[in-house]
Protein backbone atom coordinates (compact mmCIF):
# COMPACT_ATOMS: atom_id res chain seq x y z
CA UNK A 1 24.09 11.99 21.85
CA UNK A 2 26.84 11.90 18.67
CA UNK A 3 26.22 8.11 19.15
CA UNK A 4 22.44 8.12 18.97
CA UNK A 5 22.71 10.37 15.71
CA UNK A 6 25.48 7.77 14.10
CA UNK A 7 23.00 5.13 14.90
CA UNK A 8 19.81 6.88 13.67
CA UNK A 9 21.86 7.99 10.29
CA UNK A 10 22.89 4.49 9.86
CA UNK A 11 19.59 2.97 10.20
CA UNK A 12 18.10 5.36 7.93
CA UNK A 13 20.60 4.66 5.25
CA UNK A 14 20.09 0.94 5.69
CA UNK A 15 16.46 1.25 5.39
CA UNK A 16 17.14 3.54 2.09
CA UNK A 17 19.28 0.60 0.86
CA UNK A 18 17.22 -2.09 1.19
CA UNK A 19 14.47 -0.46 -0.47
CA UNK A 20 16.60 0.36 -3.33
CA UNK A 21 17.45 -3.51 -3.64
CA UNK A 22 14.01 -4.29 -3.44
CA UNK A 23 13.22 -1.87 -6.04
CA UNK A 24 15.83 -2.44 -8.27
CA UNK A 25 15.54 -6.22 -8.00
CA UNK A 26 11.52 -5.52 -9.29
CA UNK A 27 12.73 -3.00 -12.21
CA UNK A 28 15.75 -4.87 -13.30
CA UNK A 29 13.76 -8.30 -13.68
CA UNK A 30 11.31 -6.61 -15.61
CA UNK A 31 14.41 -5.26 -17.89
CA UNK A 32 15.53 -8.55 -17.81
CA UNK A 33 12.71 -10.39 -19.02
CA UNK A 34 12.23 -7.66 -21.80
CA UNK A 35 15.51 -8.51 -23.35
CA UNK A 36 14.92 -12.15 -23.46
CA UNK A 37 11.56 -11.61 -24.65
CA UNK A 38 13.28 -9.42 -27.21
CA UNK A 39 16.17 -10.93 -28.03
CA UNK A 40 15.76 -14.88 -27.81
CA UNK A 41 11.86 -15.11 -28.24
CA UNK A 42 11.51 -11.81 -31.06
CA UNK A 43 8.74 -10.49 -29.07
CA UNK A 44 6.57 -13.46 -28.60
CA UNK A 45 6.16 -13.81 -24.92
CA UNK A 46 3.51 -11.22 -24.64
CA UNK A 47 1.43 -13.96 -25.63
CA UNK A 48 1.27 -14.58 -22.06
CA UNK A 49 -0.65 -11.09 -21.24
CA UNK A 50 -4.24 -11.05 -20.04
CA UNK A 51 -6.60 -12.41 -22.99
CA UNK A 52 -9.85 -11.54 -22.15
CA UNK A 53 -12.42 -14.41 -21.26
CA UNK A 54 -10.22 -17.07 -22.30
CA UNK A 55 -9.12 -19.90 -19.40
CA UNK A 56 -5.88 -19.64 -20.96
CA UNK A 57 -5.59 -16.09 -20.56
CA UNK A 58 -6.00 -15.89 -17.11
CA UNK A 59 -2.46 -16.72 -16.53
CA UNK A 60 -2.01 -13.44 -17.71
CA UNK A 61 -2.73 -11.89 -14.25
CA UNK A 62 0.79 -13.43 -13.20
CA UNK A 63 2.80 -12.84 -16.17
CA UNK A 64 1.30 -9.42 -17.56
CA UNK A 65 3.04 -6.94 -14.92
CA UNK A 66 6.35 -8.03 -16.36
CA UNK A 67 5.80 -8.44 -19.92
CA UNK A 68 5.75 -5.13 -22.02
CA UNK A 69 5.32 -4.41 -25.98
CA UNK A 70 8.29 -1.83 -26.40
CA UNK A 71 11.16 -0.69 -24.64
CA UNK A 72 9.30 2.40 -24.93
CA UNK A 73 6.90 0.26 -23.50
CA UNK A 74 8.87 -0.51 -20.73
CA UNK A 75 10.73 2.64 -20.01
CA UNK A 76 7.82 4.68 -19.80
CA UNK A 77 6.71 2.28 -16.62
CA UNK A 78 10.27 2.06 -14.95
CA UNK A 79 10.53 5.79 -13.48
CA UNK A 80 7.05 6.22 -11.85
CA UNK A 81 7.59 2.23 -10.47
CA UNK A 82 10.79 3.52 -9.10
CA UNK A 83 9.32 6.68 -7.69
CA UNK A 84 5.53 5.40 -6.74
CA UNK A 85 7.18 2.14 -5.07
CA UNK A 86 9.49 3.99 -2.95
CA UNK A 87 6.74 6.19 -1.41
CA UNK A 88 4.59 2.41 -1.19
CA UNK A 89 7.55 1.23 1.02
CA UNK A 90 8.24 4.39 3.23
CA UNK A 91 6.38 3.07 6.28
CA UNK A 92 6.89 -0.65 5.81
CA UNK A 93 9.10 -2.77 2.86
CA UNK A 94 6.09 -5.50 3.15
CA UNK A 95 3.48 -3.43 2.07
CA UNK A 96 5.14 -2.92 -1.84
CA UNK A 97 4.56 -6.66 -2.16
CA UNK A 98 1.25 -6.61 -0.52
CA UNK A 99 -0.08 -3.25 -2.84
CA UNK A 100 1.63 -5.16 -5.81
CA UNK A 101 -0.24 -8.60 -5.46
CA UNK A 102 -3.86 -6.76 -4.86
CA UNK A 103 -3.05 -4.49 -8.12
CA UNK A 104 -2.28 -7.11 -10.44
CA UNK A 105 -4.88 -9.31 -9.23
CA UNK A 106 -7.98 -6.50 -9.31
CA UNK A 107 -6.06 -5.28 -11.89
CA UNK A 108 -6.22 -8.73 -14.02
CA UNK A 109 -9.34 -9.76 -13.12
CA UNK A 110 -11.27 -6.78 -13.91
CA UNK A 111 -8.95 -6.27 -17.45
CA UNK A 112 -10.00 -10.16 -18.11
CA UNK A 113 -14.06 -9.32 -17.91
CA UNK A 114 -14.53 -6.59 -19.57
CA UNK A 115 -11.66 -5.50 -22.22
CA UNK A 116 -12.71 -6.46 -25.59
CA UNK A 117 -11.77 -9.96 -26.74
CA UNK A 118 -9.43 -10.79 -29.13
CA UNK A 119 -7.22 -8.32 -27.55
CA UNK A 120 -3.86 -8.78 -25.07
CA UNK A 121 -2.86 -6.69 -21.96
CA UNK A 122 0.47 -6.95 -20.51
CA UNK A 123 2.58 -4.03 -18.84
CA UNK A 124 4.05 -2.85 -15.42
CA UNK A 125 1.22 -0.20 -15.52
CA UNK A 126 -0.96 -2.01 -13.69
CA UNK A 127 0.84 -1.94 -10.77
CA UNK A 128 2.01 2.12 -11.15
CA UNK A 129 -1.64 2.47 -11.11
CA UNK A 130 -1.87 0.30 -8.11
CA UNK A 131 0.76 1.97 -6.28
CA UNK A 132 -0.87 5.34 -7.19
CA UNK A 133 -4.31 4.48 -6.15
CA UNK A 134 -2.66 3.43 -2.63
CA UNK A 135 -1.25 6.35 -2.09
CA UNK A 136 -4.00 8.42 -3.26
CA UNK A 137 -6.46 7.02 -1.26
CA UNK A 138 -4.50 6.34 2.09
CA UNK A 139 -5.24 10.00 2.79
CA UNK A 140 -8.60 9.36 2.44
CA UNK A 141 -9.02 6.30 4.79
CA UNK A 142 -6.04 6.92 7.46
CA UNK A 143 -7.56 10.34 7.83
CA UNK A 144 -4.10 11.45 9.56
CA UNK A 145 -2.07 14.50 9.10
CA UNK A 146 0.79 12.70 7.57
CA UNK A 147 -1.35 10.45 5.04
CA UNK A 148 -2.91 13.25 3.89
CA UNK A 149 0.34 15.29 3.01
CA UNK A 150 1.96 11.79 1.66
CA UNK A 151 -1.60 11.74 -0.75
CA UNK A 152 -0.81 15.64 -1.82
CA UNK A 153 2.83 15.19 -2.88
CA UNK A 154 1.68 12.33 -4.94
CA UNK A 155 -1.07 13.60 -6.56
CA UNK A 156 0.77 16.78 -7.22
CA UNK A 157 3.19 14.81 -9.07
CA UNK A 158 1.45 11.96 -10.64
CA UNK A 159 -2.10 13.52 -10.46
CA UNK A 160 -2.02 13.90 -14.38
CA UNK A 161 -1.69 10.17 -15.13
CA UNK A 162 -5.55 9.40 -13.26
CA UNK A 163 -6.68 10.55 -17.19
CA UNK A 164 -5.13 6.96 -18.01
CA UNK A 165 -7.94 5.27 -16.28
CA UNK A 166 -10.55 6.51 -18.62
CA UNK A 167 -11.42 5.11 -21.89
CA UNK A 168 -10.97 6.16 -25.29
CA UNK A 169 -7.22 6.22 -26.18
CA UNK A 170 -5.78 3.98 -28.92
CA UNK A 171 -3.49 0.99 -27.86
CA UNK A 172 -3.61 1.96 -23.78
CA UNK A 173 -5.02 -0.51 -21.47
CA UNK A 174 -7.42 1.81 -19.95
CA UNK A 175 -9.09 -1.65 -18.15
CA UNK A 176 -5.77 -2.69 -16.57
CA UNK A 177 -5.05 1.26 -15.29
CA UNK A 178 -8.60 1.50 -13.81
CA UNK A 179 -8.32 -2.07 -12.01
CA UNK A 180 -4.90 -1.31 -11.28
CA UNK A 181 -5.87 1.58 -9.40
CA UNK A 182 -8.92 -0.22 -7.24
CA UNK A 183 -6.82 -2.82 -6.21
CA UNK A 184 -4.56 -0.23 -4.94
CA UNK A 185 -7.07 1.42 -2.74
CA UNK A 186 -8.57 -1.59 -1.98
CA UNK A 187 -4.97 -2.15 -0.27
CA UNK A 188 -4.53 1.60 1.24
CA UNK A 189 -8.09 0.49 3.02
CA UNK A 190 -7.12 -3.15 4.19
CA UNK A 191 -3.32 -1.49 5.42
CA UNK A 192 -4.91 1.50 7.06
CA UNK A 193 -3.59 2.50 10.61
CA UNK A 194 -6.23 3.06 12.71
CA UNK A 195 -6.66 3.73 16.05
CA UNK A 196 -8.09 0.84 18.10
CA UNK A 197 -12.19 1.63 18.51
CA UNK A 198 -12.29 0.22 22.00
CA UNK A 199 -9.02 2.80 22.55
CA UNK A 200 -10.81 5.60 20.84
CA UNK A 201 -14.13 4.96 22.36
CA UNK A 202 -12.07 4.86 26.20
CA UNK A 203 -10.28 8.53 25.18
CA UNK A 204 -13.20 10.19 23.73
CA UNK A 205 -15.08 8.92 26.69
CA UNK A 206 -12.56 10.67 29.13
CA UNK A 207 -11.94 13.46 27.08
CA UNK A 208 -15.17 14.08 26.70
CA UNK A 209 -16.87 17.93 28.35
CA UNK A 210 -20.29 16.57 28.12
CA UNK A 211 -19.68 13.57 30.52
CA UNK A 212 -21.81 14.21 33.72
CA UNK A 213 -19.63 15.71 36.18
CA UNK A 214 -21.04 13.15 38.89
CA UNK A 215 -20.34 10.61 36.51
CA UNK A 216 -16.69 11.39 36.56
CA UNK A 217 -16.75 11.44 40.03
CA UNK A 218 -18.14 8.42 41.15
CA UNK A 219 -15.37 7.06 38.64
CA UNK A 220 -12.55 8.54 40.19
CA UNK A 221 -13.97 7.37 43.73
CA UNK A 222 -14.44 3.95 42.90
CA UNK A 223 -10.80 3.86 41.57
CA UNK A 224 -9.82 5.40 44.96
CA UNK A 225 -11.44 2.59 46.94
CA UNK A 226 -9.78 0.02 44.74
CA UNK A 227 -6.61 1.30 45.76
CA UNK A 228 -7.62 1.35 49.29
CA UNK A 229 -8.30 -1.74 49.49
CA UNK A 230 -5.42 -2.76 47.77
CA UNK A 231 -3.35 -0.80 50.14
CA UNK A 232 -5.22 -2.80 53.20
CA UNK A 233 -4.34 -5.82 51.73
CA UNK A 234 -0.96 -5.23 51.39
CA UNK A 235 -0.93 -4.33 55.16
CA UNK A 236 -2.36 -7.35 56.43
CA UNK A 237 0.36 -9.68 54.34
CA UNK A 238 2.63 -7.64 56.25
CA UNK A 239 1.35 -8.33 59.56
CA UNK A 240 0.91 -12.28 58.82
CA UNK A 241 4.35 -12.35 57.16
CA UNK A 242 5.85 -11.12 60.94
């Protein structure tokens, strides 16, 4: 028993470690990228952000996640990726990178039509708001116990940053927070667990009161007769084996 615990408590603290690499690999490369941006190119890489209805600017959608304006900027982003992406990654690792790539690419595409032109849209905010419309709205699709409690904590705690996806404040990328956030759901609804139909439709079937009783019967007979004659069967090898 001692042993099973020591296992279970080392497997759980591997698990926590990986995900912390994995996380800390995303944050720090964004932190790294910022200081080289800052540093060595004074700033000028956010060039590379989403430019609305230009060709050129849709290589935005795979630069803009990692490009920021500030370190403001950027440290305003780093905490909720930290928090949001370790709740993304609680049931499997894989699913931060798949929530991630459906984020920034709703996220970019939908920033790309219709933010106004002339403008530029780069930040890790696109995938918060990714991450946070996953885990919003895996409740709503899983409809399991567990989901739903998972969607509570985080809108208890993040809840207040859904006014970022509405328009009307100065300098905020309202387009890439909105997009963000359907790509997001988009992935809590293409990652959903669900039960099998064919398995739900054979339990509910079973389970079922209003199933004639004679139905159930003639059911349990014919499963009887199988095994009969599979019984039978097995004594007649026996005879022509002797």
């Amino acid at each position: 028993m001692a042993s099973e615990l020591t296992k279970a408590k080392s497997e759980f603290f591997g698990e926590v470690r990986a995900q912390g690499k994995i996380l800390g690999g995303l944050v720090g490369f964004m932190w790294v990228v910022h200081l080289v941006n800052a540093l060595v190119f004074q700033g000028h890489l956010v060039a590379l952000g989403v430019h609305p209805r230009t060709l050129l600017g849709l290589l935005g959608i795979l630069f803009a996640p990692f490009l920021h304006g500030s370190f403001a900027h950027l440290v305003s982003n780093t905490m909720p990726m930290l928090v949001l992406g370790a709740f993304v990654m609680m049931r499997r690792k894989r699913d931060l990178a798949i929530v991630s790539a459906l984020a920034a690419l709703v996220g970019g595409l939908g920033t790309w039509l219709i933010a106004p032109a002339a403008t530029v849209h780069v930040g890790a905010s696109i995938l918060v708001f990714g991450y946070l419309g996953y885990l919003l709205a895996r409740g709503v699709v899983e409809r399991k116990l567990g989901s739903i409690l998972g969607s509570l904590v985080v809108f208890f705690l993040y809840g207040g940053a859904l006014f970022g996806v509405l328009p009307g404040q100065e300098g905020i990328s309202w387009q890439g927070h909105l997009f963000g956030f359907l790509g997001g759901a988009l992935a809590a609804k293409l990652l959903a667990k669900r039960e099998p139909d064919e398995a739900k439709k054979v339990r509910v079937a079973s389970a079922d009161p209003r199933t004639p009783r004679r139905a159930r019967l003639a059911d349990a007979r014919e499963t009887t007769a199988v095994d009969d004659d599979d019984e039978e069967l097995e004594k007649l090898k026996r005879r022509v084996g002797r």
